[in-house]
Protein backbone atom coordinates (compact mmCIF):
# COMPACT_ATOMS: atom_id res chain seq x y z
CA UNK A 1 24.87 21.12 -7.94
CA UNK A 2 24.75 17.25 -6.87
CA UNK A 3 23.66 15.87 -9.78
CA UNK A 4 26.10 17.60 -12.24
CA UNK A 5 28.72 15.81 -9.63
CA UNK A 6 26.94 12.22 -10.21
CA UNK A 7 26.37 12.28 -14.21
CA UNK A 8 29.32 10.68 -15.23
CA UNK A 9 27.88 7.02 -13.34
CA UNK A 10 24.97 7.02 -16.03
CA UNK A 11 27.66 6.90 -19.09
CA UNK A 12 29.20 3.79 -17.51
CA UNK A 13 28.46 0.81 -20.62
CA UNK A 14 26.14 -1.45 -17.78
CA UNK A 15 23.94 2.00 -17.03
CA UNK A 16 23.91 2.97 -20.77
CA UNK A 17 22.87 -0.98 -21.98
CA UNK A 18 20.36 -0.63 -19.35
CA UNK A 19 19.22 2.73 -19.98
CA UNK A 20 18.71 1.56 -23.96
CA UNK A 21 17.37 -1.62 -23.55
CA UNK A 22 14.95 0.00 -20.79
CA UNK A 23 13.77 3.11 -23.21
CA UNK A 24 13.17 0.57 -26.38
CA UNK A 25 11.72 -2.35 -24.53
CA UNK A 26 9.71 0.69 -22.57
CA UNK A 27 8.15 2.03 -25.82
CA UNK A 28 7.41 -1.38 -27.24
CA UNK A 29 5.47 -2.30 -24.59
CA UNK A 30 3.83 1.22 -24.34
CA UNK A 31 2.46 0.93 -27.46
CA UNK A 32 1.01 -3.09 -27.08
CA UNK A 33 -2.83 -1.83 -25.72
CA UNK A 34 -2.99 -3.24 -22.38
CA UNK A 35 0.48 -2.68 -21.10
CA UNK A 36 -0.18 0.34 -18.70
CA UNK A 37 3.69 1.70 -17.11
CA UNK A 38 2.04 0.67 -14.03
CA UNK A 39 2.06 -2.71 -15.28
CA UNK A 40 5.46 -2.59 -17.27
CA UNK A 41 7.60 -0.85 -14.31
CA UNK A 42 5.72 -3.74 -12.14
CA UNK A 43 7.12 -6.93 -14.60
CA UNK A 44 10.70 -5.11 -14.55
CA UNK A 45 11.00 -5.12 -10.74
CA UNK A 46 11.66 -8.97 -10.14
CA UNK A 47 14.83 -8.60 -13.28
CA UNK A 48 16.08 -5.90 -10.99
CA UNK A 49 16.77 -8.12 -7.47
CA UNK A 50 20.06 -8.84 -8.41
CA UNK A 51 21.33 -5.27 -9.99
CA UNK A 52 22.73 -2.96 -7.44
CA UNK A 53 20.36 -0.28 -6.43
CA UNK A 54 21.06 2.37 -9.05
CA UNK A 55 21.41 0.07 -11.49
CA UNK A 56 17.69 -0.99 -10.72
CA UNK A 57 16.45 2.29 -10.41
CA UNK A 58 17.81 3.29 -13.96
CA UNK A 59 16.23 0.86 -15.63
CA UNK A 60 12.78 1.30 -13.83
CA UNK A 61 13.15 5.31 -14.68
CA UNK A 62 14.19 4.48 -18.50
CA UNK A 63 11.09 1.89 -18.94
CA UNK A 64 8.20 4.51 -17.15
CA UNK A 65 9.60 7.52 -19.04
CA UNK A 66 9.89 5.67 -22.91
CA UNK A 67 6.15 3.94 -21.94
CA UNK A 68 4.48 6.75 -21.40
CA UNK A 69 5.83 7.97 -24.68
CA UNK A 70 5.12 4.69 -26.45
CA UNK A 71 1.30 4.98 -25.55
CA UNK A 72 1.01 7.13 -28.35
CA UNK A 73 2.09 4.66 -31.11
CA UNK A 74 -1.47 2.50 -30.49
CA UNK A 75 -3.67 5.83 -29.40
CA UNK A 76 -2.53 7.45 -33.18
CA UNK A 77 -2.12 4.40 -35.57
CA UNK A 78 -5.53 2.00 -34.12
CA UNK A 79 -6.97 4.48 -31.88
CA UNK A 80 -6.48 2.51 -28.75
CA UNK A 81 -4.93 4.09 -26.42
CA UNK A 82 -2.00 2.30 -24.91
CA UNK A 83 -2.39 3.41 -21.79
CA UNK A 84 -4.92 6.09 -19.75
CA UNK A 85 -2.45 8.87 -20.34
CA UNK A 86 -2.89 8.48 -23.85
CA UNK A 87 -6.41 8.99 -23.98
CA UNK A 88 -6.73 12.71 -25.48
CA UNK A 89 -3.95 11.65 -27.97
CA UNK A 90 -6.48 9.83 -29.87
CA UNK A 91 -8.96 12.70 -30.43
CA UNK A 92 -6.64 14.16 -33.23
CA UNK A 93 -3.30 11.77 -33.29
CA UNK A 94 -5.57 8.91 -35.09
CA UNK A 95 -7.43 11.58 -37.17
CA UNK A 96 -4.13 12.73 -38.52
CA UNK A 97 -2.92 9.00 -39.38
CA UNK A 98 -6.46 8.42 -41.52
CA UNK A 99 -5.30 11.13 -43.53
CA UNK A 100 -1.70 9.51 -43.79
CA UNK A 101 0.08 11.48 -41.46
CA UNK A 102 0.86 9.19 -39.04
CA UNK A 103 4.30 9.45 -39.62
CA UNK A 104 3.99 13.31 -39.02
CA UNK A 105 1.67 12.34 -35.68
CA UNK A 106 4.13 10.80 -34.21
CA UNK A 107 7.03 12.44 -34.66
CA UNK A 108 5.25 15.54 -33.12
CA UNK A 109 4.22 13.26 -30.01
CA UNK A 110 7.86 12.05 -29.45
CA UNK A 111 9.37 15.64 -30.02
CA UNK A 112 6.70 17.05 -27.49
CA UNK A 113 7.00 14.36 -24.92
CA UNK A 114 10.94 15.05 -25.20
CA UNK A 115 10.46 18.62 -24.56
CA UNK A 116 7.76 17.84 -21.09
CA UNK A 117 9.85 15.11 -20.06
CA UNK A 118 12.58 17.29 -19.54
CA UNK A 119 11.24 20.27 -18.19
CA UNK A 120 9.66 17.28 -15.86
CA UNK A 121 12.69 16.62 -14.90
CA UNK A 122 14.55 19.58 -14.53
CA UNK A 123 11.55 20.75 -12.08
CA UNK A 124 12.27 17.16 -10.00
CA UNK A 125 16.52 18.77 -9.85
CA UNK A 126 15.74 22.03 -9.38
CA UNK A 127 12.74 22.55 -7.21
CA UNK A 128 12.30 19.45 -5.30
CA UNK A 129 12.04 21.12 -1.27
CA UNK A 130 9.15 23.62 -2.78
CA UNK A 131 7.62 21.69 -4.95
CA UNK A 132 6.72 19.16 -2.18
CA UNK A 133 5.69 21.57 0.15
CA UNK A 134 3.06 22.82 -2.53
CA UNK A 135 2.22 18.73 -3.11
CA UNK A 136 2.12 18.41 0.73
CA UNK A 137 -0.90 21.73 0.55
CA UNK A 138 -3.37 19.57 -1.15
CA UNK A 139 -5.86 17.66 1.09
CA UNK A 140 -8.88 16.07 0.34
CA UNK A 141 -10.98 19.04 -0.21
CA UNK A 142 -8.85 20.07 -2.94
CA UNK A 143 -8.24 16.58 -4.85
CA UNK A 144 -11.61 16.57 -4.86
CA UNK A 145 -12.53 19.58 -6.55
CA UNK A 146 -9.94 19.10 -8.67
CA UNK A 147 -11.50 15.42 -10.01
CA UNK A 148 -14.64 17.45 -10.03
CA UNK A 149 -12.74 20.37 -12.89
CA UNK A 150 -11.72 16.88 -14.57
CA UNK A 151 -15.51 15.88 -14.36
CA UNK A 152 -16.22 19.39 -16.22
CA UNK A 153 -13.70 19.16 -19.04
CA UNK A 154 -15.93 16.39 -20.23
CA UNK A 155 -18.73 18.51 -21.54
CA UNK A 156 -15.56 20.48 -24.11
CA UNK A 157 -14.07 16.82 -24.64
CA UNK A 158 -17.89 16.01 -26.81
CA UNK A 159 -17.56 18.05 -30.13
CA UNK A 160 -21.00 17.46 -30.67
CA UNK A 161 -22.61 18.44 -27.86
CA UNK A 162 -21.81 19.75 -23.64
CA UNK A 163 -24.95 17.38 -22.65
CA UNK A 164 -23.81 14.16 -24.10
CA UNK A 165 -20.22 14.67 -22.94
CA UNK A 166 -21.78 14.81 -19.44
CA UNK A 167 -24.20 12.12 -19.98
CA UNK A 168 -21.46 9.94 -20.97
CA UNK A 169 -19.29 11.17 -18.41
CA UNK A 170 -21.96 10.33 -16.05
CA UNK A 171 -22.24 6.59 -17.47
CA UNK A 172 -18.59 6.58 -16.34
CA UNK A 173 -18.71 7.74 -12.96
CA UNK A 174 -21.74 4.77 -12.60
CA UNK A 175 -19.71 2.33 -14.22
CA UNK A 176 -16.71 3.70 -11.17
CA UNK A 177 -18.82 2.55 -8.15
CA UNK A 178 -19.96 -1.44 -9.34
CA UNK A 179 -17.66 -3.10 -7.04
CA UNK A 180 -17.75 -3.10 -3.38
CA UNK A 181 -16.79 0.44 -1.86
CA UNK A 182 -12.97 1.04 -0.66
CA UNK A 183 -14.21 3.08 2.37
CA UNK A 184 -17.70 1.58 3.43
CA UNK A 185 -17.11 -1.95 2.36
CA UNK A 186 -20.49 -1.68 0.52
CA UNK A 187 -21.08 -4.00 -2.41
CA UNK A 188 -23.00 -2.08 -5.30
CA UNK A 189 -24.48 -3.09 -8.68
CA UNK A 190 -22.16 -6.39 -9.02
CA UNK A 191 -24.33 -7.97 -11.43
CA UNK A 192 -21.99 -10.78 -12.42
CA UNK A 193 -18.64 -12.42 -10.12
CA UNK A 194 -16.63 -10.88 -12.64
CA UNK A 195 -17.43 -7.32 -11.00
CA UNK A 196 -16.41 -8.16 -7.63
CA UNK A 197 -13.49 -6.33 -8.16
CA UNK A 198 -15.15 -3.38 -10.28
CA UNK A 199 -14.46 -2.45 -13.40
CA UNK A 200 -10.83 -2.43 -14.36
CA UNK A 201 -9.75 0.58 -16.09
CA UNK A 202 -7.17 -1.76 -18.63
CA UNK A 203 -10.31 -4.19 -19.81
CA UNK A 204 -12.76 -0.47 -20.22
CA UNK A 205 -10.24 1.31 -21.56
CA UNK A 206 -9.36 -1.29 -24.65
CA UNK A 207 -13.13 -2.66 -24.67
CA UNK A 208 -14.01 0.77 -25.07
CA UNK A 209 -11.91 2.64 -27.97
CA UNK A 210 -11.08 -1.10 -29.65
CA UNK A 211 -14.66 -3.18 -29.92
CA UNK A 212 -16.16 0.02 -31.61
CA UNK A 213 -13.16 0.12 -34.51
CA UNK A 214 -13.10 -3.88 -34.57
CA UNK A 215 -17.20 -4.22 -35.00
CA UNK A 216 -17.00 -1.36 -37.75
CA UNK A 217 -14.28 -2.80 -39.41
CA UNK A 218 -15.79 -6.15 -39.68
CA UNK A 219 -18.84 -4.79 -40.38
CA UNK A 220 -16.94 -3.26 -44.10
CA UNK A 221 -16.23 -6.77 -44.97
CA UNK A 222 -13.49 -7.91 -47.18
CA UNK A 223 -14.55 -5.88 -50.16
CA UNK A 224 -12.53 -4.06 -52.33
CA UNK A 225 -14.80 -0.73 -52.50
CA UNK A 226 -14.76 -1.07 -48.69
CA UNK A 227 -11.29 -1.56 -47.94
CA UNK A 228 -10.19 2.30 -46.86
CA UNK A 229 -6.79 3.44 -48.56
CA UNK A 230 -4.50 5.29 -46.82
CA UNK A 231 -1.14 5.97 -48.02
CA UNK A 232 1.61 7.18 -45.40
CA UNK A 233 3.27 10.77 -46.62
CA UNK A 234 6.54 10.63 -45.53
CA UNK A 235 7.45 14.13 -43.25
CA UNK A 236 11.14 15.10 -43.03
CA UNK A 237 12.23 15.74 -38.59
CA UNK A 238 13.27 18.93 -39.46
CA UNK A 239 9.78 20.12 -40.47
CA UNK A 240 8.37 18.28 -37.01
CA UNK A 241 11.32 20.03 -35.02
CA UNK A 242 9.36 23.39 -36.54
CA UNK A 243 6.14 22.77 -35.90
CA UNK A 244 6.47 21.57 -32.10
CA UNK A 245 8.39 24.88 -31.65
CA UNK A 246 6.14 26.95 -33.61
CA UNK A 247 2.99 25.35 -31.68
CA UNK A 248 4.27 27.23 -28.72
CA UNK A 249 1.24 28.20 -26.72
CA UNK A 250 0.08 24.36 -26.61
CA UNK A 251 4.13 23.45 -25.35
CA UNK A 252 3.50 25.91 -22.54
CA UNK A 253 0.06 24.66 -21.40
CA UNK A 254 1.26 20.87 -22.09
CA UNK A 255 4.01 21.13 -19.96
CA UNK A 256 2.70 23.67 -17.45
CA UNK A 257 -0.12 21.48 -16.54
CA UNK A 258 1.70 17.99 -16.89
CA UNK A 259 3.64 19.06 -13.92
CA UNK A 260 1.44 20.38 -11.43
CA UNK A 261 -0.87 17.31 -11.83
CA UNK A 262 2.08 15.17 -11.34
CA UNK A 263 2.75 16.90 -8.04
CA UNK A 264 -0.82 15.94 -6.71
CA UNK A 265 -0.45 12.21 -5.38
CA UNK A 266 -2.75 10.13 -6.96
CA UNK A 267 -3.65 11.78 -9.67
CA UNK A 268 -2.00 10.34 -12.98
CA UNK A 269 -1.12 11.43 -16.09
CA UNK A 270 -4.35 10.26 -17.66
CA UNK A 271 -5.95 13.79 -16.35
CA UNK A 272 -2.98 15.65 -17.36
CA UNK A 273 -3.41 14.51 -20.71
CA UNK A 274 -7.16 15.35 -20.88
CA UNK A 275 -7.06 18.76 -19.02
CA UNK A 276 -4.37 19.98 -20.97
CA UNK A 277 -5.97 18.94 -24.66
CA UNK A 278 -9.17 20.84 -22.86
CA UNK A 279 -6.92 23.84 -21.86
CA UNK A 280 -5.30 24.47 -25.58
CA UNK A 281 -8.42 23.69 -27.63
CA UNK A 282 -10.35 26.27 -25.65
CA UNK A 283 -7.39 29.29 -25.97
CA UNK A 284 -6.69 28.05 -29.23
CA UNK A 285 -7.97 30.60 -32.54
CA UNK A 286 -8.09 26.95 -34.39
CA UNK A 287 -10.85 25.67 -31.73
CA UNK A 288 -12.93 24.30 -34.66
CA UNK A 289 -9.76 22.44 -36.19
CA UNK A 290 -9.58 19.85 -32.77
CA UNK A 291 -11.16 16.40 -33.39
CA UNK A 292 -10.44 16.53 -37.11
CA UNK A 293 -6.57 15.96 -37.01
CA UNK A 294 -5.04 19.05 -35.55
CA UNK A 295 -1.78 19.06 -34.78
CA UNK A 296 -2.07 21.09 -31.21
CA UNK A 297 -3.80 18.56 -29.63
CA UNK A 298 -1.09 15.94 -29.93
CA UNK A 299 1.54 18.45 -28.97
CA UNK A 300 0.22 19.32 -25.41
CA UNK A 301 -1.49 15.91 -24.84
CA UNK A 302 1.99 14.45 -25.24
CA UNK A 303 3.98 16.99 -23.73
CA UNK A 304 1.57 17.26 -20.21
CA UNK A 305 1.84 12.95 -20.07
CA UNK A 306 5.52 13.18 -20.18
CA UNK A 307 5.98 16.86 -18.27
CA UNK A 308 4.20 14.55 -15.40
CA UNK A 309 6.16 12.07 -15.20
CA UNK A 310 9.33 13.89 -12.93
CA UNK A 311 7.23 16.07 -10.96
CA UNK A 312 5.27 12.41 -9.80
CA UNK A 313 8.18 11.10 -8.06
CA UNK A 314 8.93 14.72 -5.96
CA UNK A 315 6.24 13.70 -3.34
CA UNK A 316 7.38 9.95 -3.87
CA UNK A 317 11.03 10.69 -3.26
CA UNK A 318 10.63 13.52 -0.42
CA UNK A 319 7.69 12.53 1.67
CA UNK A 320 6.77 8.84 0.23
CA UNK A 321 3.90 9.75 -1.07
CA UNK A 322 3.58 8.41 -4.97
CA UNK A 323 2.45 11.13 -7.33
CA UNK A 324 1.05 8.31 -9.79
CA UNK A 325 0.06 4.79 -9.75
CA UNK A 326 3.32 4.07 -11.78
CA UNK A 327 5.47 6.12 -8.74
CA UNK A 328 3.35 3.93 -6.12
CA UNK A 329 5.31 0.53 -8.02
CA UNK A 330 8.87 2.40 -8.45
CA UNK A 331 8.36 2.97 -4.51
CA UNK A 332 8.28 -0.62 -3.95
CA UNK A 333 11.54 -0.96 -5.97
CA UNK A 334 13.18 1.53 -3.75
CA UNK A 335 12.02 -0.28 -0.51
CA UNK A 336 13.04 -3.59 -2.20
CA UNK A 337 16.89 -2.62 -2.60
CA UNK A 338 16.50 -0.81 1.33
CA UNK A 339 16.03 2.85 0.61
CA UNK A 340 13.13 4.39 2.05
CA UNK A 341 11.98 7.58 0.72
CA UNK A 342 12.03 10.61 3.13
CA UNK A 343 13.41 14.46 3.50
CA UNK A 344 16.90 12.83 4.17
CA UNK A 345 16.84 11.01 1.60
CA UNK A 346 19.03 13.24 -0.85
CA UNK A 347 21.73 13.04 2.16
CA UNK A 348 21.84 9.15 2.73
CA UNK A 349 21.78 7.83 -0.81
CA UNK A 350 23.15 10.73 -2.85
CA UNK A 351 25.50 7.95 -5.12
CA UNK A 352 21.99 6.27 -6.15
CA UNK A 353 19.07 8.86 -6.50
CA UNK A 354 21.03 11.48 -8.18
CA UNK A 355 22.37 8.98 -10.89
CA UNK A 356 18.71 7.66 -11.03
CA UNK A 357 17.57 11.28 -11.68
CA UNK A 358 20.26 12.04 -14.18
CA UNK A 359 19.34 8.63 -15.82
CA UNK A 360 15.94 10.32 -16.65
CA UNK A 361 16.97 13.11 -18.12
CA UNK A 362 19.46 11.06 -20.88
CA UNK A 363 16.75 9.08 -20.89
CA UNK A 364 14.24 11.54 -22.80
CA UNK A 365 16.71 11.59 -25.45
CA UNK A 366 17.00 8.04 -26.28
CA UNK A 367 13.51 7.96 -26.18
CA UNK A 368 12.78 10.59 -28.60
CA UNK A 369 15.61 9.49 -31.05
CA UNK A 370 14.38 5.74 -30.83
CA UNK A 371 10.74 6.99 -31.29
CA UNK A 372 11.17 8.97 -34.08
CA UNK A 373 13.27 6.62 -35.89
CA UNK A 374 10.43 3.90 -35.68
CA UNK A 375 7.49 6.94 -36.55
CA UNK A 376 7.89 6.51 -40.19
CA UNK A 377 7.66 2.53 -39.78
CA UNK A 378 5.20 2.45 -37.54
CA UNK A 379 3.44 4.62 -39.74
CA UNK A 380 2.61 1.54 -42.01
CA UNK A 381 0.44 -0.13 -39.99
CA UNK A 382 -2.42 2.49 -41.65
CA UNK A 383 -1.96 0.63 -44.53
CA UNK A 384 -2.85 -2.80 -43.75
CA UNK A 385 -6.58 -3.92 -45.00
CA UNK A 386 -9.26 -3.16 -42.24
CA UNK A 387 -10.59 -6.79 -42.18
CA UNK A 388 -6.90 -8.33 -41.60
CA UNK A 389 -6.51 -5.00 -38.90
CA UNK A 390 -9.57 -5.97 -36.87
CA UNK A 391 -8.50 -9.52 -36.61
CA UNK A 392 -4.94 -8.39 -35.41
CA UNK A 393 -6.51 -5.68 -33.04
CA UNK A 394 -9.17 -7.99 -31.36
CA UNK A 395 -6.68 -10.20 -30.75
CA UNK A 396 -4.41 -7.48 -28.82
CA UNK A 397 -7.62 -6.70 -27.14
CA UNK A 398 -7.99 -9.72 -25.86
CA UNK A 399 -4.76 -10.35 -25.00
CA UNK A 400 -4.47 -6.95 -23.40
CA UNK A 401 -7.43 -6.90 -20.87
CA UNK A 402 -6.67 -11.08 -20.10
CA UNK A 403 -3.19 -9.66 -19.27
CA UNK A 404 -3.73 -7.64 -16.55
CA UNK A 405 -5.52 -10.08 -13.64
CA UNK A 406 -5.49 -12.95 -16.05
CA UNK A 407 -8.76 -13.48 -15.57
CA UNK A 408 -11.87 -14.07 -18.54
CA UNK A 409 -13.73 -11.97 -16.38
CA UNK A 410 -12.20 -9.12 -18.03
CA UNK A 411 -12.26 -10.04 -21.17
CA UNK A 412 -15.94 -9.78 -21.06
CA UNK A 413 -16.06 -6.84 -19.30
CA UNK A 414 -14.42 -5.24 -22.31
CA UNK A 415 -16.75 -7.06 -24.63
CA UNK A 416 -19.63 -5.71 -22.80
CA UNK A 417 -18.49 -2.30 -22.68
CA UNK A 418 -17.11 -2.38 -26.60
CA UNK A 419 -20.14 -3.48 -27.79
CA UNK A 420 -22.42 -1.12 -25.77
CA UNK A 421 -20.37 2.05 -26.73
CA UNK A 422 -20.50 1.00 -30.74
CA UNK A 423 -24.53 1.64 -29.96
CA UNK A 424 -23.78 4.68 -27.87
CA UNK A 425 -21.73 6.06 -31.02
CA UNK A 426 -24.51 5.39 -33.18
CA UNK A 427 -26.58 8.73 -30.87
CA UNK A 428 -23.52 10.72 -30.93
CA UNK A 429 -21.85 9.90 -27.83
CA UNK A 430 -17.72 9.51 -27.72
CA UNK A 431 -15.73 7.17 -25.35
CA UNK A 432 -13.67 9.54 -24.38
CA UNK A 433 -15.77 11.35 -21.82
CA UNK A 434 -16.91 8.15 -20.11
CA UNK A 435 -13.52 6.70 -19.96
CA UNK A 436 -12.65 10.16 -18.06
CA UNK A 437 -15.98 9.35 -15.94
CA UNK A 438 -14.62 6.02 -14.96
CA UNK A 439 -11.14 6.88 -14.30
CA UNK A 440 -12.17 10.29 -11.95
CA UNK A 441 -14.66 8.69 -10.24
CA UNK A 442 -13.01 6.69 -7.45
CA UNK A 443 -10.64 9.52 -6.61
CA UNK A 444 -13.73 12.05 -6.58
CA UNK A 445 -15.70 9.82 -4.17
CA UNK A 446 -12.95 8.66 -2.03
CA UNK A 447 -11.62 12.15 -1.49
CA UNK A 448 -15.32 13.45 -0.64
CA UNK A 449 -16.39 10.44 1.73
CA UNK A 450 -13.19 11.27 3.53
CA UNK A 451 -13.60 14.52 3.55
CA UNK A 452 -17.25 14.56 5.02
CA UNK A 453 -15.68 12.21 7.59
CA UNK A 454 -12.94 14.71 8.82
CA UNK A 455 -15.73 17.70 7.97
CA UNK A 456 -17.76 16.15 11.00
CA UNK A 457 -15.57 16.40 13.98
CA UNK A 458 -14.66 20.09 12.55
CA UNK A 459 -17.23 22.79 11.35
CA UNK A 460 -18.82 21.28 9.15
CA UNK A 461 -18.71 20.03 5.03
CA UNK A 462 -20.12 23.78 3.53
CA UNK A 463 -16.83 25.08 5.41
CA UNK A 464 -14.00 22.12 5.16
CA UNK A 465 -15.50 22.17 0.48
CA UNK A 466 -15.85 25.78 0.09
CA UNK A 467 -13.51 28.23 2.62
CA UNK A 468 -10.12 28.70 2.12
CA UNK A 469 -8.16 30.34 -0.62
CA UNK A 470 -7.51 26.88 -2.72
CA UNK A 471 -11.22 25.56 -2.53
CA UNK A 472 -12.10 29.00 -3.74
CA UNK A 473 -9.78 29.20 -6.16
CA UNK A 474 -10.84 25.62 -7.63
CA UNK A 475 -14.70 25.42 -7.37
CA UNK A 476 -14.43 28.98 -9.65
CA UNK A 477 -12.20 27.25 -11.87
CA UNK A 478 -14.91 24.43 -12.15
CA UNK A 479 -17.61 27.13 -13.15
CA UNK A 480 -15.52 28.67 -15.24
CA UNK A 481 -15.10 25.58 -17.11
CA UNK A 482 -18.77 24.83 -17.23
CA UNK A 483 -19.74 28.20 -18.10
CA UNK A 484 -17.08 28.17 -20.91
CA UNK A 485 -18.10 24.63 -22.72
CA UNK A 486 -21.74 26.12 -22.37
CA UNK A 487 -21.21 29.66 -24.38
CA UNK A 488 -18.67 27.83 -26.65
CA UNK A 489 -21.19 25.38 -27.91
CA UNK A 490 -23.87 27.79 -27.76
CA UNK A 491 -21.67 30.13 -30.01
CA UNK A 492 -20.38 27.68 -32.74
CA UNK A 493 -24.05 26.71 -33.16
CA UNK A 494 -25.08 30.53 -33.42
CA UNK A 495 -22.27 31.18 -36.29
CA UNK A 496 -23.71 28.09 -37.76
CA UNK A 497 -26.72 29.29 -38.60
């Protein structure tokens, strides 16, 4: 029991003023639109040449865990999320704050990202050695079938209808391949310099869940009849504290699927978000109540983003593969103070990675107690008049999507996309599928191309995609899925009648 043995280094004052300063600046910047943990992790790493390695480390681990958390402030009060993990969080987190619960919202997202975060955790102590031999199991076969089960949670994601959550899905898997291609080299549909690169997930992401709100509020002008009133209930903890724990089959799917995505490298959180929203609406008896403000779909949207977040850095840690985009930048801070990740690495640098570990896990806590102490303040920002709101939330927009290359280019890319999704909302269709379009795409076609490749000098694609016990298991999990949306949509339209 190593880590017991270490604990007392994170209650020294410099790890603690680290560990505090990391969880609230973490969470502020979580919930500015734009400020991915990728990104946030990535600013901290230069203010960390001069700590001493665990020193470093704790206040990279504070600032990914309290961001991921933070996400949720933006994705419930403006319905933008602040990052792609917080993407399902908006289906019912910003439905709740229109009806003034906001405060309630997210208290229930901070309580339920405690309780994933440290089960997260507690799986990165506990099972490290066979947990990345199960990471290790996945090849490029089965990352892509599983983008292709991400691809099918679409069609439940569209209340309205399975065909236009694949149709926008679709748009989103087109809007993936502009850009020249990573394997081939190929440039496709690069209309404008400003797509050289692609289509940045940051820019689409705020371009699409922002210009929609900002155009519609705008488009209520500054009159009094038009200005929506919300007033913020106030909802004691100790009712929260009830309902997470009473909400127990969404916990268990939360934080059951936030880890095993965060096992697979190069997933992300964003699809452990989505997949486990998709997972409790569908073996929910309140299926009807998601979309409208439920409180479910917060609880295991927020529990599966944190839940992923220790299970990410088990392949990062024990065979230097990063779990998530955010583990790929904390890998780079290990290599930058010399410590290169490996099966010995437990052995060589026990006085730094166990500390960094336990940092984590008091880590959680602060976050939850600093999040929920903000909730009902936070809460407030319902309140303020839509025409002042759009003007604030353009502005983060823009500043967001600049932010990330700083380049114009993508500040028109999430123009473009903004505007063309208020029209697309206008037939019915939601962002929320296409942003899941654009994020699985790469990581479906790049796992397939390379496959096929590798297929040819064997037996052949049919047997490399479909034999073996894992393929088989996924590909009947993806027509399971299908086949589920399908008689679900076809049945609440029968009892409709």
């Amino acid at each position: 029991m190593d880590f017991i043995f270490y604990f007392g280094e994170v209650f020294t004052l410099t790890s603690m003023l680290l560990l505090i300063g990391g969880t609230i600046g973490g969470l502020i910047m979580g919930a500015t639109p734009g400020l991915s943990p990728t990104m946030t992790v990535a600013l901290l790493i230069p203010f960390t040449f001069n700590m001493t390695p665990v020193h470093g480390l704790i206040l990279l681990g504070a600032a990914y865990t309290s961001t991921v958390a933070g996400g949720a402030v933006s994705a419930i009060l403006l319905k933008i999320p602040g990052a792609p993990a917080n993407i399902a969080t908006t289906l019912d987190g910003n439905a709740m704050a229109r009806k003034g619960e906001g405060a309630k919202a997210l208290q229930l997202s901070f309580i339920a990202s405690l309780i994933g975060g440290i089960f997260g955790v507690f799986l990165l102590i506990f099972l490290t050695p066979i947990l990345a031999k199960m990471a290790n199991s996945f090849g490029y076969s089965h990352t892509f079938w599983l983008a292709i089960i991400g691809v099918t949670v679409i069609g439940s994601l569209e209340a309205g209808s399975v065909v236009k959550g694949l149709l926008s899905g679709c748009i989103g898997m087109w809007l993936a391949t502009i850009g020249f291609d990573d394997i081939q080299g190929v440039k496709r549909f690069v209309f404008h310099p400003a797509l050289g690169g692609g289509v940045n997930i940051i820019p689409a992401l705020i371009g699409l869940f922002a210009i929609p709100q900002v155009i519609s509020m705008f488009a209520k002008g500054r009159s009094q009849n038009n200005v929506e009133q919300i007033k913020v209930k106030k909802h004691p903890i100790s009712k929260a504290f009830r309902e997470v724990f009473s909400r127990k089959r969404a916990v268990l799917i939360g934080t059951s699927i936030g880890s095993l995505i965060g096992l697979i490298p190069g997933v992300g959180g964003q699809i452990a978000g989505l997949l486990a929203y998709d997972q409790a609406k569908k073996l929910s008896p309140e299926k009807q109540k998601f979309g409208t403000g439920h409180s479910e779909g917060v609880i295991a949207a927020e529990s599966a983003n944190n839940a992923m977040v220790g299970p990410s850095l088990v392949p990062l840690l024990t065979l230097s593969i990063p779990g998530s985009p955010t583990a790929a930048v904390l890998l780079g801070g290990l290599i930058i103070h010399g410590i290169f990740p490996g099966p010995t690495l437990f052995q060589q640098y026990p006085e730094v990675i166990w500390p960094f570990i336990n940092s984590m896990l008091i880590g959680q806590i602060l976050m939850c107690i600093f999040g929920i102490y903000i909730a009902s303040l936070a809460a407030r920002v319902a309140q303020v008049p839509q025409f002042v709101m759009a003007a604030i939330v353009l502005g983060l927009a823009a500043f967001g999507s600049f932010a990330v290359q700083q380049s114009m280019g993508d500040v028109y890319v999430m123009v473009v996309l903004g505007t063309m999704m208020y029209f697309l909302e206008r037939f019915g269709f939601s962002a929320a599928p296409l942003v899941l379009g654009l994020i699985l795409g790469p990581i479906a076609e790049s796992n397939f191309v390379t496959g096929s490749l590798i297929s040819t000098a064997q037996n052949g694609p049919f047997v490399y995609f479909f034999t073996g016990g894992l393929n088989i298991l996924l590909v009947s999990i993806v027509i399971l899925s299908v086949g589920f949306s399908i008689w679900s949509e076809f049945n609440s339209k029968r009892q409709s009648q």
